[in-house]
C-alpha atoms as a PDB file:
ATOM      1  CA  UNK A   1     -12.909 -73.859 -49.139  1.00  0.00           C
ATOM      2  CA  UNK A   2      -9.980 -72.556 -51.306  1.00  0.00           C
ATOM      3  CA  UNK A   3      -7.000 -70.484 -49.578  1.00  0.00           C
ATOM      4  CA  UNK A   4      -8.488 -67.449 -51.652  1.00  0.00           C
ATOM      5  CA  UNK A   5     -12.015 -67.884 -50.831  1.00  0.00           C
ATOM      6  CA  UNK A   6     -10.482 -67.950 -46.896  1.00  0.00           C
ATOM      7  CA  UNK A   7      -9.098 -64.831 -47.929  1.00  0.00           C
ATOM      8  CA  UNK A   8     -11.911 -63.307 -49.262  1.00  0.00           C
ATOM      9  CA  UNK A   9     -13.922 -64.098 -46.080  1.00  0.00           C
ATOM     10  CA  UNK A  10     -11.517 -62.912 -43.668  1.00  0.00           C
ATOM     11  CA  UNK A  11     -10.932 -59.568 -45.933  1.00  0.00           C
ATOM     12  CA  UNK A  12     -15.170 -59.339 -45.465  1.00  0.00           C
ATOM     13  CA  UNK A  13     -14.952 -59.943 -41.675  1.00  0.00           C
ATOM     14  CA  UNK A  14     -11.970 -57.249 -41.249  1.00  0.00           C
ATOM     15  CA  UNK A  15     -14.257 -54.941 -43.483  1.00  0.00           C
ATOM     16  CA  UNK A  16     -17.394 -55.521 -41.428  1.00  0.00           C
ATOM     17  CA  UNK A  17     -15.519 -55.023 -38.028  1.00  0.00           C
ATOM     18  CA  UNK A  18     -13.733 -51.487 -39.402  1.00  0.00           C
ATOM     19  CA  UNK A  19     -17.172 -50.149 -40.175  1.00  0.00           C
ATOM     20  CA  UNK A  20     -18.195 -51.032 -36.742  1.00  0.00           C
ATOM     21  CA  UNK A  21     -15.540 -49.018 -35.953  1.00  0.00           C
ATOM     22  CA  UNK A  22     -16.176 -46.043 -37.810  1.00  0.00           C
ATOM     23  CA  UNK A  23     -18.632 -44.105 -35.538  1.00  0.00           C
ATOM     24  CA  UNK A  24     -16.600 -42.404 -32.801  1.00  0.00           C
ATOM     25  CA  UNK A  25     -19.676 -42.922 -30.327  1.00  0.00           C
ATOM     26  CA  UNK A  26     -19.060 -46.544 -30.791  1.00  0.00           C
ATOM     27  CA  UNK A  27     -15.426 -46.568 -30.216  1.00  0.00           C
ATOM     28  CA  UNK A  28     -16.171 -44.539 -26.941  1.00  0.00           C
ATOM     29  CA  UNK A  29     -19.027 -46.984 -25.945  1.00  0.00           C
ATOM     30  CA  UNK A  30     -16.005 -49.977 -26.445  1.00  0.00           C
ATOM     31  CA  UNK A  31     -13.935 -47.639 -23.692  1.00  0.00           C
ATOM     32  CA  UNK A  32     -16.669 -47.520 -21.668  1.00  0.00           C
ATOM     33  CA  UNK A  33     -17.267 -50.726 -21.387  1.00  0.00           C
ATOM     34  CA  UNK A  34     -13.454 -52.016 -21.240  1.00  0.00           C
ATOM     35  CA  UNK A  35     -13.155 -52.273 -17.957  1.00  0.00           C
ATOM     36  CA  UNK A  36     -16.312 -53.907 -16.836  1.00  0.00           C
ATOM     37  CA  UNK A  37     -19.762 -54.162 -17.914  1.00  0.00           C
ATOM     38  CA  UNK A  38     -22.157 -51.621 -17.556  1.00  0.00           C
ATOM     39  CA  UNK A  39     -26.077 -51.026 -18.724  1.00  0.00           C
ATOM     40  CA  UNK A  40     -27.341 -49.002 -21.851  1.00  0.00           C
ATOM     41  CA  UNK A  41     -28.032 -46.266 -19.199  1.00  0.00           C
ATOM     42  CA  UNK A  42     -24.514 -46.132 -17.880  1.00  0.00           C
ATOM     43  CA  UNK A  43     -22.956 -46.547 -21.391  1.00  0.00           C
ATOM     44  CA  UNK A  44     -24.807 -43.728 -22.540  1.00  0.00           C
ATOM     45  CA  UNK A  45     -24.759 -41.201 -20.059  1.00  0.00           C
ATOM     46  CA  UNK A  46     -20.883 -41.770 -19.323  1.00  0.00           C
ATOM     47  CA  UNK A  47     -20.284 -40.779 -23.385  1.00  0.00           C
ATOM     48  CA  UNK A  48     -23.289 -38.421 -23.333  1.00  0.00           C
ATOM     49  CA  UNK A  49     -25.851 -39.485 -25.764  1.00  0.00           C
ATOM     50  CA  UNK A  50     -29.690 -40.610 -25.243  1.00  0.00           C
ATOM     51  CA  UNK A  51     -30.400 -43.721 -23.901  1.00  0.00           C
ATOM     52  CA  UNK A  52     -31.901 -44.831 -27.844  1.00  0.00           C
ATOM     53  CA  UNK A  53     -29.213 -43.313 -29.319  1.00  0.00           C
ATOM     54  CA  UNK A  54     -26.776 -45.977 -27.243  1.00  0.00           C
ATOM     55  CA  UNK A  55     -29.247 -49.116 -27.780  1.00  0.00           C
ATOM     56  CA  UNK A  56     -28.592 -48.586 -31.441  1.00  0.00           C
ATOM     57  CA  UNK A  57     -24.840 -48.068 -31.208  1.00  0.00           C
ATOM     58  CA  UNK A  58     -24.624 -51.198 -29.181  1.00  0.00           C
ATOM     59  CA  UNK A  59     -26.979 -53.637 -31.794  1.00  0.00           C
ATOM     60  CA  UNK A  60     -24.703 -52.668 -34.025  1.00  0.00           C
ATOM     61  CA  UNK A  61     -21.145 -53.594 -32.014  1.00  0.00           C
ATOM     62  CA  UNK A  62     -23.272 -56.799 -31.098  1.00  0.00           C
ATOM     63  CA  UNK A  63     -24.471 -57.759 -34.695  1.00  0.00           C
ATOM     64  CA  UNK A  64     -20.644 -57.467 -35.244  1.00  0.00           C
ATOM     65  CA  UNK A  65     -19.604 -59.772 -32.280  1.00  0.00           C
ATOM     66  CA  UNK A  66     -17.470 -56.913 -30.300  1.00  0.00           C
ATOM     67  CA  UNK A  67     -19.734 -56.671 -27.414  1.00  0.00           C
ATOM     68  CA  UNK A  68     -22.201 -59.392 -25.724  1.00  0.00           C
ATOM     69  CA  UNK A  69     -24.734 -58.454 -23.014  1.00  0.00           C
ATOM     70  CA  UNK A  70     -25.229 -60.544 -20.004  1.00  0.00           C
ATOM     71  CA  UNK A  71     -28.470 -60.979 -18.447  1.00  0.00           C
ATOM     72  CA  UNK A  72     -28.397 -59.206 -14.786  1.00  0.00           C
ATOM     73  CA  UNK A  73     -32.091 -60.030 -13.035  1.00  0.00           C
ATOM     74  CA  UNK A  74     -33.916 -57.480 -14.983  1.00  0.00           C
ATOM     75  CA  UNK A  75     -31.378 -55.523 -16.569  1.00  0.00           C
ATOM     76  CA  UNK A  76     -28.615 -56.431 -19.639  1.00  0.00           C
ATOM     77  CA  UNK A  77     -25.368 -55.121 -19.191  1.00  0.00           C
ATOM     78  CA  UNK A  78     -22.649 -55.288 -21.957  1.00  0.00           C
ATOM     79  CA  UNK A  79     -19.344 -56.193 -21.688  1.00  0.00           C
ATOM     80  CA  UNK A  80     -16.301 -56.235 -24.505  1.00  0.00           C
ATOM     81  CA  UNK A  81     -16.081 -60.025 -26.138  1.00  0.00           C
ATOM     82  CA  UNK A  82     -12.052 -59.216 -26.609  1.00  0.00           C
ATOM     83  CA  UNK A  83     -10.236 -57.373 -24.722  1.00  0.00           C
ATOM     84  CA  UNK A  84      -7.907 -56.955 -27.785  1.00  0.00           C
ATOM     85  CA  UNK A  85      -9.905 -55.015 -29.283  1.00  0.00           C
ATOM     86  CA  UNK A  86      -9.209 -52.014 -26.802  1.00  0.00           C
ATOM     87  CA  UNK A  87      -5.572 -52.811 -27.874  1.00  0.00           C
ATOM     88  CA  UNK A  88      -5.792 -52.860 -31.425  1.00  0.00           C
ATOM     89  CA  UNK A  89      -7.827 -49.144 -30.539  1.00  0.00           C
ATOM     90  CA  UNK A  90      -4.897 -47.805 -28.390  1.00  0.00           C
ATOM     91  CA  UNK A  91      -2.590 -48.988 -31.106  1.00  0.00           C
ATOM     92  CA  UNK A  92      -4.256 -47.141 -33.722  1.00  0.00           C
ATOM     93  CA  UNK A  93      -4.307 -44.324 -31.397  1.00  0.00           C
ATOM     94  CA  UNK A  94      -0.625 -44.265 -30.757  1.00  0.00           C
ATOM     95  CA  UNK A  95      -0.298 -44.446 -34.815  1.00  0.00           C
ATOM     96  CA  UNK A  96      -2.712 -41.593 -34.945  1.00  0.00           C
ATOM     97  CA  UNK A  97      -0.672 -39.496 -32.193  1.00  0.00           C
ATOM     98  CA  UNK A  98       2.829 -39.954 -33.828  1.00  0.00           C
ATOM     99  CA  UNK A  99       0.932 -38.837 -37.576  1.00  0.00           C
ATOM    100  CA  UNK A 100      -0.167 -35.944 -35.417  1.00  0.00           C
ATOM    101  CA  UNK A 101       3.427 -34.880 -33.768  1.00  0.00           C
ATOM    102  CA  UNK A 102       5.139 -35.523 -37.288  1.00  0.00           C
ATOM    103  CA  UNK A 103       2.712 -33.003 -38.704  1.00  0.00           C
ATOM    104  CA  UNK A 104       3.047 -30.594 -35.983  1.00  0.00           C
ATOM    105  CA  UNK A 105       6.814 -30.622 -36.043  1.00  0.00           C
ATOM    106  CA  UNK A 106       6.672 -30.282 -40.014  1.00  0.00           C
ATOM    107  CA  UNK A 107       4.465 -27.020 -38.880  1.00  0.00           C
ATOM    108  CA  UNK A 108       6.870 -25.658 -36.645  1.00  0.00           C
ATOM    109  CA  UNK A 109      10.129 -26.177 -39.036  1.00  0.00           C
ATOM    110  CA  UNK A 110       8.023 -23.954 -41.661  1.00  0.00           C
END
């Protein structure tokens, strides 16, 4: 495999993990979930969706490799594969908060 077809593949990956991304219900299922693993009940009533509505959320942030459910008796609960991904999240959210007082601050010099 070439250097550019490497590229290429890692460019995909990073494309396919930012649209796993790009539902807020899944970025607040990731939060949910960062500290310890929980079931598709608890995921969904602590963000406040159905139950269905969460299951399909979470195939999707498994298909993609950012969660993984463990087998508990008769229930699965899912936990977060990386915890860096919860960083890379807060990161983006401290890069969304300083966009937000820069804009604010151009507001109030108006």
């Amino acid at each position: 495999m070439s250097a550019n077809d490497l590229h290429k593949e890692v460019t995909q990956l990073h494309a396919d993990l930012c649209s796993a991304l790009a539902d807020p219900r899944r970025i607040l299922l990731l939060y949910a979930m960062s500290e310890e693993a929980r079931n598709v009940s608890e995921l969904a009533e602590s963000i406040g969706i159905s139950q269905p509505a969460a299951s399909r959320h979470l195939k999707i942030l498994r298909d993609r490799g950012l969660v993984h459910p463990i087998r508990q008796g008769a229930s699965v609960e899912y936990n977060i594969s990386d915890q860096r991904l919860i960083d890379a999240l807060d990161l983006l959210r401290d890069v969304l908060r300083d966009r937000l007082t820069y804009r604010a601050s151009l507001i109030e010099s108006e």
